[in-house]
C-alpha atoms as a PDB file:
ATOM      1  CA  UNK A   1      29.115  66.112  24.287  1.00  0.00           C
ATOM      2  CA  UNK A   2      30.283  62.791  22.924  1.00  0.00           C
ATOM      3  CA  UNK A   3      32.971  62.675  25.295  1.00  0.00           C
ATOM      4  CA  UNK A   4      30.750  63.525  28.719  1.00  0.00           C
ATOM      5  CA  UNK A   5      28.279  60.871  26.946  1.00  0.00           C
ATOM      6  CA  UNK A   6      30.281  57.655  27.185  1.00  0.00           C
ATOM      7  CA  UNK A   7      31.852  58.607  30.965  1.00  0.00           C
ATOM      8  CA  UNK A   8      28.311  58.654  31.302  1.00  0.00           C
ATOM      9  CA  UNK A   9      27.703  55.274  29.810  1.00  0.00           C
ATOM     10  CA  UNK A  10      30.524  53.812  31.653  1.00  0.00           C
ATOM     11  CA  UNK A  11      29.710  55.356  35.026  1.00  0.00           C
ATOM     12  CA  UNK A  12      26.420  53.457  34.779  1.00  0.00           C
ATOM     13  CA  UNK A  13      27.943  50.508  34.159  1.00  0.00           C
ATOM     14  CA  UNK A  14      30.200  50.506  36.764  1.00  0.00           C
ATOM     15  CA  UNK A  15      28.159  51.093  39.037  1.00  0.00           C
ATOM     16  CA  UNK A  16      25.937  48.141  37.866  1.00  0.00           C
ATOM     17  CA  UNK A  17      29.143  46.072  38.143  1.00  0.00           C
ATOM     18  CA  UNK A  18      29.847  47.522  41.719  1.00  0.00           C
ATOM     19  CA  UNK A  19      26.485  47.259  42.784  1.00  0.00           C
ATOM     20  CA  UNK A  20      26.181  42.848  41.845  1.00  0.00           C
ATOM     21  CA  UNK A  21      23.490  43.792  39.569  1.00  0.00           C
ATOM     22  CA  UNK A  22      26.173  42.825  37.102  1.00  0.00           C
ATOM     23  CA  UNK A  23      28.051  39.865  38.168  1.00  0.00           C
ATOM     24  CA  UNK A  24      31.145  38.243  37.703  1.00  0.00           C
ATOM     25  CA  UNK A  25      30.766  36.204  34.518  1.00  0.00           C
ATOM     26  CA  UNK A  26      26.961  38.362  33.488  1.00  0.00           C
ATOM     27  CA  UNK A  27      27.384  39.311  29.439  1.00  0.00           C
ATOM     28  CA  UNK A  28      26.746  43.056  29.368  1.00  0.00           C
ATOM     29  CA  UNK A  29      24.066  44.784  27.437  1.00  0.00           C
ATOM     30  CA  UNK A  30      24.998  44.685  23.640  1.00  0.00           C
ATOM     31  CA  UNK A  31      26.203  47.202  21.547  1.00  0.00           C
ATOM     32  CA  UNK A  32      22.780  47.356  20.083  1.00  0.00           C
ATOM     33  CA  UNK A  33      21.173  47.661  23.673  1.00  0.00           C
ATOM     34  CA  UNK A  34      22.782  50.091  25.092  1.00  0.00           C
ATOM     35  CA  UNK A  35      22.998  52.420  21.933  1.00  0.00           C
ATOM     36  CA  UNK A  36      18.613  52.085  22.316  1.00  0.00           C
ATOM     37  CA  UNK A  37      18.948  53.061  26.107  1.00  0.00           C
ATOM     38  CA  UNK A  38      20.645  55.848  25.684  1.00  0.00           C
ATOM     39  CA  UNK A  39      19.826  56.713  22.158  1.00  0.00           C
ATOM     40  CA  UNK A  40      23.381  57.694  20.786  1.00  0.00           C
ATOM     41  CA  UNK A  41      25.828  55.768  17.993  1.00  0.00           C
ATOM     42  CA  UNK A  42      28.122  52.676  18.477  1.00  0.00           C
ATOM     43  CA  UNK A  43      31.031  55.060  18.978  1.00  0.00           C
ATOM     44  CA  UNK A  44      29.956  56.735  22.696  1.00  0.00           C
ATOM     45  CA  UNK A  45      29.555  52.812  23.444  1.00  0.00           C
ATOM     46  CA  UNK A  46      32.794  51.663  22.491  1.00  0.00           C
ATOM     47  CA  UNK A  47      34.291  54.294  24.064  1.00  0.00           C
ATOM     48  CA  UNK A  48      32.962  53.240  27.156  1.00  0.00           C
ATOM     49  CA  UNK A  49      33.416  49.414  26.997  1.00  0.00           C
ATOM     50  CA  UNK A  50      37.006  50.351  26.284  1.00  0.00           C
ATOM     51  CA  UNK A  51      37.482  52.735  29.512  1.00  0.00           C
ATOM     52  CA  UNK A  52      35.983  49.387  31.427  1.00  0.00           C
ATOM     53  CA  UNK A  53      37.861  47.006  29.843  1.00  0.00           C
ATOM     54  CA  UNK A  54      41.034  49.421  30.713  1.00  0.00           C
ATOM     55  CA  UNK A  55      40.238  49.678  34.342  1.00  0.00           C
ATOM     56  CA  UNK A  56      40.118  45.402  34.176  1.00  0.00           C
ATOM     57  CA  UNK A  57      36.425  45.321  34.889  1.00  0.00           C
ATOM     58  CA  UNK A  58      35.355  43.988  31.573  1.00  0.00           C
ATOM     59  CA  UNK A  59      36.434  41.718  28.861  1.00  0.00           C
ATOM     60  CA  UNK A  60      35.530  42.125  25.335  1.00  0.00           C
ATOM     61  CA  UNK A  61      35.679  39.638  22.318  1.00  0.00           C
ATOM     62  CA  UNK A  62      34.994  40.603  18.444  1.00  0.00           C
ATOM     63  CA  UNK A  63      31.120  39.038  17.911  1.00  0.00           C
ATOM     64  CA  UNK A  64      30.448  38.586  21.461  1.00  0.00           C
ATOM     65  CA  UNK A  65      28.959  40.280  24.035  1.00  0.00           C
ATOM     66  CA  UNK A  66      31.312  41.890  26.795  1.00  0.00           C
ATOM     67  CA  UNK A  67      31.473  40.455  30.226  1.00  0.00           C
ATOM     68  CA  UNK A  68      31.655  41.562  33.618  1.00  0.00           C
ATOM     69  CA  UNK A  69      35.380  40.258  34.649  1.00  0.00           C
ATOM     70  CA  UNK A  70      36.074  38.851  38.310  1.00  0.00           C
ATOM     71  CA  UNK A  71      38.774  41.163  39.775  1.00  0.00           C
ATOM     72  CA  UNK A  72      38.596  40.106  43.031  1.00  0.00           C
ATOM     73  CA  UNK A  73      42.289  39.436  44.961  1.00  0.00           C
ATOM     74  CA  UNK A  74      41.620  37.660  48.651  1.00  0.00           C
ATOM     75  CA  UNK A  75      43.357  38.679  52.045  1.00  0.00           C
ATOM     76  CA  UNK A  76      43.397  37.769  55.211  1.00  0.00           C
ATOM     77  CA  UNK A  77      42.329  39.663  57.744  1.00  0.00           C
ATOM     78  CA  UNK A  78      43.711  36.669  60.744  1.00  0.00           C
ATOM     79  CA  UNK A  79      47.391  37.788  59.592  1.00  0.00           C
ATOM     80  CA  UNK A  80      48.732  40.863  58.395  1.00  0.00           C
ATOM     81  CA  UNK A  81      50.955  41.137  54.762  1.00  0.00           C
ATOM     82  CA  UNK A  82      51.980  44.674  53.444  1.00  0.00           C
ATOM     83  CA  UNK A  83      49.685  45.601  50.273  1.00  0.00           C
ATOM     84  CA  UNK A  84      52.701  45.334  48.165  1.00  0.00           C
ATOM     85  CA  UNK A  85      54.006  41.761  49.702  1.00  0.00           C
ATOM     86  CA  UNK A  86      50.293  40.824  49.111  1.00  0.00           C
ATOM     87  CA  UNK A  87      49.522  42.058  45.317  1.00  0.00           C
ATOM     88  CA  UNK A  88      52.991  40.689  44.299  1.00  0.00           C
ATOM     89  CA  UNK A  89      52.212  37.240  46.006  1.00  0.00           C
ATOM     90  CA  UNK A  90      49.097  37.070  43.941  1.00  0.00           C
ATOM     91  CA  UNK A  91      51.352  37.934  40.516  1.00  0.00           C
ATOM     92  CA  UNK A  92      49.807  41.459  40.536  1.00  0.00           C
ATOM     93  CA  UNK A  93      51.587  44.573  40.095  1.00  0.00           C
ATOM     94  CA  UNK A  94      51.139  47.240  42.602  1.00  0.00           C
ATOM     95  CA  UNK A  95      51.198  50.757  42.803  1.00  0.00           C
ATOM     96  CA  UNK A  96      51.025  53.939  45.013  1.00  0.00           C
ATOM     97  CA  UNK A  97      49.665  57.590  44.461  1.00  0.00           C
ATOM     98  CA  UNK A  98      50.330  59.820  47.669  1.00  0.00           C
ATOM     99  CA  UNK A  99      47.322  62.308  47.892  1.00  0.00           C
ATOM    100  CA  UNK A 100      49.057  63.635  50.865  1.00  0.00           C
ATOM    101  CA  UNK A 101      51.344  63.903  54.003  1.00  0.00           C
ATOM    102  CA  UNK A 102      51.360  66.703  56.354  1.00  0.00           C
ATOM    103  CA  UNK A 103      51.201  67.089  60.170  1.00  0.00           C
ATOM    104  CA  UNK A 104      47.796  67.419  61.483  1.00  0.00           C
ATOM    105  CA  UNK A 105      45.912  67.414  65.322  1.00  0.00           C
ATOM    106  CA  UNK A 106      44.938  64.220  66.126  1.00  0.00           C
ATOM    107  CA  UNK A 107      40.914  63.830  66.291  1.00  0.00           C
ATOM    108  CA  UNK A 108      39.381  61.926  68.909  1.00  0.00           C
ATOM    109  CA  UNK A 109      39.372  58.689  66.999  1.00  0.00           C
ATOM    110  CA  UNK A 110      43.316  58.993  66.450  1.00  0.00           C
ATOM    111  CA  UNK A 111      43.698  59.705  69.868  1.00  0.00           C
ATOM    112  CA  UNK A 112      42.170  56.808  71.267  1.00  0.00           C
ATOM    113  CA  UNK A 113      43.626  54.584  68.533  1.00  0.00           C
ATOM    114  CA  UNK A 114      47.039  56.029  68.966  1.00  0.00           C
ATOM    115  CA  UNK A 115      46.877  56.679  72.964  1.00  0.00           C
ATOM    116  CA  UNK A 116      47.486  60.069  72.299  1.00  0.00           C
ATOM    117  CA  UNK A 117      46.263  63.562  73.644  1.00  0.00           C
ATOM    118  CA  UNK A 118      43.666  65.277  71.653  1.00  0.00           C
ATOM    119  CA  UNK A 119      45.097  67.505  69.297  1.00  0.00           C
ATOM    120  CA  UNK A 120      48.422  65.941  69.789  1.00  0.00           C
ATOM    121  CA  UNK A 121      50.902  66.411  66.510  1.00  0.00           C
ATOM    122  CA  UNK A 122      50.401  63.490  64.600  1.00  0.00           C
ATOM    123  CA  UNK A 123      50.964  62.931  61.135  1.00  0.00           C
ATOM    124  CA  UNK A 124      48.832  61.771  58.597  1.00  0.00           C
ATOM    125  CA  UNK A 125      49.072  59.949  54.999  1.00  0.00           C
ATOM    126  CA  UNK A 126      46.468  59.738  52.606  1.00  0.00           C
ATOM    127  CA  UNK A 127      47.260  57.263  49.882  1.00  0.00           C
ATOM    128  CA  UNK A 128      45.998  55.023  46.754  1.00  0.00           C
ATOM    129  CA  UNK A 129      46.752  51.815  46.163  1.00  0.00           C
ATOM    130  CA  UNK A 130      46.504  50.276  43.037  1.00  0.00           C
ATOM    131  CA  UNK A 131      46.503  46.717  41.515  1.00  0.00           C
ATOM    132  CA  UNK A 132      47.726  46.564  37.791  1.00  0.00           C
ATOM    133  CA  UNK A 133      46.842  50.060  37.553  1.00  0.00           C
ATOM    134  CA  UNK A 134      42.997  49.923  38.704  1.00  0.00           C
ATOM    135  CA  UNK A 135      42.283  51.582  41.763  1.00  0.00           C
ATOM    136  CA  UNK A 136      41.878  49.169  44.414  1.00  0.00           C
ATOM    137  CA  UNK A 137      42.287  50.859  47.729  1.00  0.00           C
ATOM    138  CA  UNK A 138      42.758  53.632  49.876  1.00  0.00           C
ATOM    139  CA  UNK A 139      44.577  54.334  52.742  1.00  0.00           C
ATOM    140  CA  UNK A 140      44.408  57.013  55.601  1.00  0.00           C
ATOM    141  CA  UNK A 141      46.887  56.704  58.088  1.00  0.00           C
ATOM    142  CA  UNK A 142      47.938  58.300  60.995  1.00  0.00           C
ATOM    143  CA  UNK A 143      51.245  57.935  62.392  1.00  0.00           C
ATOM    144  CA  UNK A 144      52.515  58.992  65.654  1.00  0.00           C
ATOM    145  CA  UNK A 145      54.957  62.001  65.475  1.00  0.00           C
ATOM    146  CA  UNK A 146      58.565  60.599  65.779  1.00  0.00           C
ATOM    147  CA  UNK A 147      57.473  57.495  63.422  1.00  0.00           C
ATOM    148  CA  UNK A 148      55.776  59.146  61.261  1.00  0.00           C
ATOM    149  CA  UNK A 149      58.248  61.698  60.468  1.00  0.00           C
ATOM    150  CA  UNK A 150      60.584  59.409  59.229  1.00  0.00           C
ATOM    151  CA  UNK A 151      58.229  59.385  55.855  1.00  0.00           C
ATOM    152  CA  UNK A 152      58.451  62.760  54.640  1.00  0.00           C
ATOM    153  CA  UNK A 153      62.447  60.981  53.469  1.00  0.00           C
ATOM    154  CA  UNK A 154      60.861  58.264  51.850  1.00  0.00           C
ATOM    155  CA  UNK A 155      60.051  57.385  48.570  1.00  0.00           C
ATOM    156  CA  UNK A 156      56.159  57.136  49.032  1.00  0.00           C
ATOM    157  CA  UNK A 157      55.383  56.071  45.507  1.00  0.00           C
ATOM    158  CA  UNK A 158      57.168  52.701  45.432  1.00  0.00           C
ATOM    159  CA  UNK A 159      57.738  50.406  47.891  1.00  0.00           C
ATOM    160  CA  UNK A 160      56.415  49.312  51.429  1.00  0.00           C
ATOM    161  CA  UNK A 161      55.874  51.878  54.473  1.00  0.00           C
ATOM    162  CA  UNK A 162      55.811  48.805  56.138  1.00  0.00           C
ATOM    163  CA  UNK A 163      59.575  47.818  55.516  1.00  0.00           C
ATOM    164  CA  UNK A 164      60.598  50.691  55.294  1.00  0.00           C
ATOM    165  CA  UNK A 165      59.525  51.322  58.802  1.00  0.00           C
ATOM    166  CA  UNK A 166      60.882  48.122  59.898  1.00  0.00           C
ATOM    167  CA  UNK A 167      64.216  48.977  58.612  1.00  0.00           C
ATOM    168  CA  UNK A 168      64.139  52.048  60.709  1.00  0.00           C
ATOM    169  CA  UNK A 169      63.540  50.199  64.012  1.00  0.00           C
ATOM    170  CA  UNK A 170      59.829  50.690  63.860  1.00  0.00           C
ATOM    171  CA  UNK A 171      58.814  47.259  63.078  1.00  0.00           C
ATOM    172  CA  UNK A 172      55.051  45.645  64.210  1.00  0.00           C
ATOM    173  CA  UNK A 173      54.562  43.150  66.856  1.00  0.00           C
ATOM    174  CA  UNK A 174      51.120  42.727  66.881  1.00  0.00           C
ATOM    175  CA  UNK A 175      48.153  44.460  64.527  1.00  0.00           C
ATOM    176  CA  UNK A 176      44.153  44.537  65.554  1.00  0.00           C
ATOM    177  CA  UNK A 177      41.786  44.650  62.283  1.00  0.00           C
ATOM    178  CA  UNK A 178      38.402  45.749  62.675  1.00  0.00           C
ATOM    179  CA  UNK A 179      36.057  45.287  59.379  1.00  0.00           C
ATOM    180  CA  UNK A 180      33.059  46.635  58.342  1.00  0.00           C
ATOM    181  CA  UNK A 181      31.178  48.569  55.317  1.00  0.00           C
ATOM    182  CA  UNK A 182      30.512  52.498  54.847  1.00  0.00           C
ATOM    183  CA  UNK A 183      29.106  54.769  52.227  1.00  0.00           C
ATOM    184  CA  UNK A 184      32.184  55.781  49.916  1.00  0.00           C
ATOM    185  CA  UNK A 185      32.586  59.755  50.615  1.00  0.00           C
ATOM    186  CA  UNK A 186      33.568  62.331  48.301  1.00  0.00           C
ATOM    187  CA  UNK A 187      37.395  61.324  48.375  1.00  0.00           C
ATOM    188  CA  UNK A 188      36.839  57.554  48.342  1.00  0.00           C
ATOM    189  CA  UNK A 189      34.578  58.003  45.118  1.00  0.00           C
ATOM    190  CA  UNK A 190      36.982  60.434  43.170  1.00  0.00           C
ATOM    191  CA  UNK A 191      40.028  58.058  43.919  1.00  0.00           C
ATOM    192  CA  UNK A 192      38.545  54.740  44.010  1.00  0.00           C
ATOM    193  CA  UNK A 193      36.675  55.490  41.163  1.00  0.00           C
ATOM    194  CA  UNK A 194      33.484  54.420  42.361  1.00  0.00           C
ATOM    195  CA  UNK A 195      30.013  56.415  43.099  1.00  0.00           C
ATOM    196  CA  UNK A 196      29.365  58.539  45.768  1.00  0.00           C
ATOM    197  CA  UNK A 197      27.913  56.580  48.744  1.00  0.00           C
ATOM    198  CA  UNK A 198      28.298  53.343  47.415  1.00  0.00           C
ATOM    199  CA  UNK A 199      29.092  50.907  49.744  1.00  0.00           C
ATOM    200  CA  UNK A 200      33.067  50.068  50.220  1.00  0.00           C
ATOM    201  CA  UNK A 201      34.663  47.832  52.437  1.00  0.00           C
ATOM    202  CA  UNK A 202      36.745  49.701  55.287  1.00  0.00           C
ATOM    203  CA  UNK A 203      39.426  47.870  57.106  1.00  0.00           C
ATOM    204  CA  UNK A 204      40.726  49.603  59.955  1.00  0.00           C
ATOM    205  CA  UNK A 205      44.052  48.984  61.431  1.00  0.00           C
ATOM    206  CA  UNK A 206      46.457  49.529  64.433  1.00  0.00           C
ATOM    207  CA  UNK A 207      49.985  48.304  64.578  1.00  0.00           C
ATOM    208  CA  UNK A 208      51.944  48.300  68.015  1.00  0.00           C
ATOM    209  CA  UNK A 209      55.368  47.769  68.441  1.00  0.00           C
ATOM    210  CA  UNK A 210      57.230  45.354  70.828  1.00  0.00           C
ATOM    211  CA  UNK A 211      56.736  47.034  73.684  1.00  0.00           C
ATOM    212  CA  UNK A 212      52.924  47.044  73.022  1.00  0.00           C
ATOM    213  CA  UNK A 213      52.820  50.714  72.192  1.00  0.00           C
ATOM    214  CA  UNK A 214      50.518  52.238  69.141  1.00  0.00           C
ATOM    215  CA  UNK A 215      52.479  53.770  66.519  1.00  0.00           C
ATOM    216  CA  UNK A 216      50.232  53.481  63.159  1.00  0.00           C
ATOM    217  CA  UNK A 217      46.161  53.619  62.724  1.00  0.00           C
ATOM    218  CA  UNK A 218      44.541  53.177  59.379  1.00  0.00           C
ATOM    219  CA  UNK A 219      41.459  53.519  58.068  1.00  0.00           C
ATOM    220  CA  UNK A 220      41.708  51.534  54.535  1.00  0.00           C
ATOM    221  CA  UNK A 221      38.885  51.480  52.049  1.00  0.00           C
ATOM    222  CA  UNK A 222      38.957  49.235  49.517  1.00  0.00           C
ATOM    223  CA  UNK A 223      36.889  48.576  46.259  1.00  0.00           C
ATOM    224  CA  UNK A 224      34.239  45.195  47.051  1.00  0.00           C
ATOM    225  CA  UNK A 225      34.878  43.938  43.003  1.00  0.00           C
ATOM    226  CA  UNK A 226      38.349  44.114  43.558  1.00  0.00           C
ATOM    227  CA  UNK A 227      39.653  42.844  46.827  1.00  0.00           C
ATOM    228  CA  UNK A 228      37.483  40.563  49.102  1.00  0.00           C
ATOM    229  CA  UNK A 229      38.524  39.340  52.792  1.00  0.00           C
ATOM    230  CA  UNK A 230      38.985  35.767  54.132  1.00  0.00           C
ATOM    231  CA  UNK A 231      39.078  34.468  57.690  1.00  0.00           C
ATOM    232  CA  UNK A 232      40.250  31.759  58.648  1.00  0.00           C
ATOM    233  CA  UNK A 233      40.146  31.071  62.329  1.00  0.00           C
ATOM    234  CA  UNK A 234      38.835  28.691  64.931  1.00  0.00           C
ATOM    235  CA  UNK A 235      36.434  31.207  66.202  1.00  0.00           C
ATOM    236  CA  UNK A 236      38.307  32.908  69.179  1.00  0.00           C
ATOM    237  CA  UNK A 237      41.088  35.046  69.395  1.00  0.00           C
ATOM    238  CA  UNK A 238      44.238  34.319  72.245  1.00  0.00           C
ATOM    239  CA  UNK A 239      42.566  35.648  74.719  1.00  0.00           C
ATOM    240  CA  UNK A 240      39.454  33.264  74.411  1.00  0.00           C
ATOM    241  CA  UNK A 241      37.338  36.337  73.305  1.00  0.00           C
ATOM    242  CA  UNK A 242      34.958  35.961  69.959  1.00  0.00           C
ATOM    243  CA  UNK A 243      36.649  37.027  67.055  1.00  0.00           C
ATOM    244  CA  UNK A 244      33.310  38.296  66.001  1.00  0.00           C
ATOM    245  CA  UNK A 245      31.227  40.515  67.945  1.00  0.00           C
ATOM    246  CA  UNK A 246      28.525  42.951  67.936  1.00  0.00           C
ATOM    247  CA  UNK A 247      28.876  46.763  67.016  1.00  0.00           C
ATOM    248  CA  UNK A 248      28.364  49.264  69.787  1.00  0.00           C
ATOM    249  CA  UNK A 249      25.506  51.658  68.727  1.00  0.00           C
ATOM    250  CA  UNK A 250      25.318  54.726  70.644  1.00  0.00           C
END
């Protein structure tokens, strides 16, 4: 009971934290307070301030309140840098967990991403990213077939797809990011560690190749307290078109 308590404690926490309710820089409840709210001992509490402070969301100091830590790492979304180029840039240490890899039918949204026929063998990785061990973001990409075959040989846990890609003669030209916010499903909150439709931030992301061609789509969602994005850009993109625009509602 003691154990389901404090996951309990910290899940509410977190999602405080997630949420902005708790800030960057806020002092959290004390010991004292949050042993009243949900009437148990200091040791469910301290239990729980230490699975925070593990996941880097918290720091704690003997005979002072905890506080809500600022774990945000900035990209830009004008240029494009491999997640593991980026984290190490930023002195971070990055990491991979493959949830999977397998050959699937492209949908319609990989179809028109990828300028493929519905249903169309593509193949499709599912993957977490991680900054000094805290879940940061995750990944969903879809491949076409011949490029994306070449991963099922690679070492998916370490390293950059990106590279090793590029290596292999597959290298990006150009790559469109489209950015907007959507309720964390059931896989986004069980990986990202986050609560079910809670609001993430969703990148999504299409590489072509020289020759102008689609060969990778990605639908990345990433934790808000963790990673925020930057723009920096005179307001236009090459072709003279807005770099901002409206969504199309149906």
């Amino acid at each position: 009971m003691a154990d389901i308590l404090y996951r309990q404690i910290a899940d509410d926490l977190r999602s405080q934290i997630i949420s902005g309710r708790l800030a960057p820089g806020d002092d959290l409840p004390s010991e004292s307070e949050l042993g009243q709210r949900w009437s148990t001992s200091r040791g469910p509490i301290r239990n729980a301030l230490a699975l925070l402070r593990a996941e880097g969301l918290v720091e704690t100091r003997k005979g002072r309140p905890g506080r809500v830590r600022s774990q945000q790492a900035g990209q830009a979304v004008d240029m494009y840098v491999p997640f593991t180029t980026w984290a190490r840039g930023f002195g971070r240490t990055p990491g991979a967990h493959t949830e999977h890899l397998a050959l699937r039918r492209a949908d319609q949204r990989q179809s028109q991403a990828l300028g493929v026929e519905v249903d169309a063998i593509v193949v499709e990785l599912v993957r977490l990213r991680l900054l000094d061990g805290i879940p940061a973001m995750l990944e969903r990409t879809t491949f076409v077939e011949h490029v994306g075959r070449l991963l099922f040989a690679a070492d998916l846990e370490s390293g950059s797809i990106t590279e090793y890609l590029a290596e292999r003669g597959h290298r990006f030209a150009r790559v469109t990011h489209e950015i907007d916010a959507v309720a964390a499903d059931e896989l986004d909150a069980r990986l990202l560690r986050v609560p079910q439709d809670s609001p993430v931030l969703r990148l999504q992301r299409t590489s072509y190749d020289a020759q102008g061609a689609p060969f990778e789509f990605s639908d990345d969602r990433y934790r808000s307290d963790v990673v925020r994005f930057t723009v920096e850009a005179g307001g236009r993109q090459s072709d003279g078109s807005h770099l901002m625009q409206p969504a199309v509602r149906d």
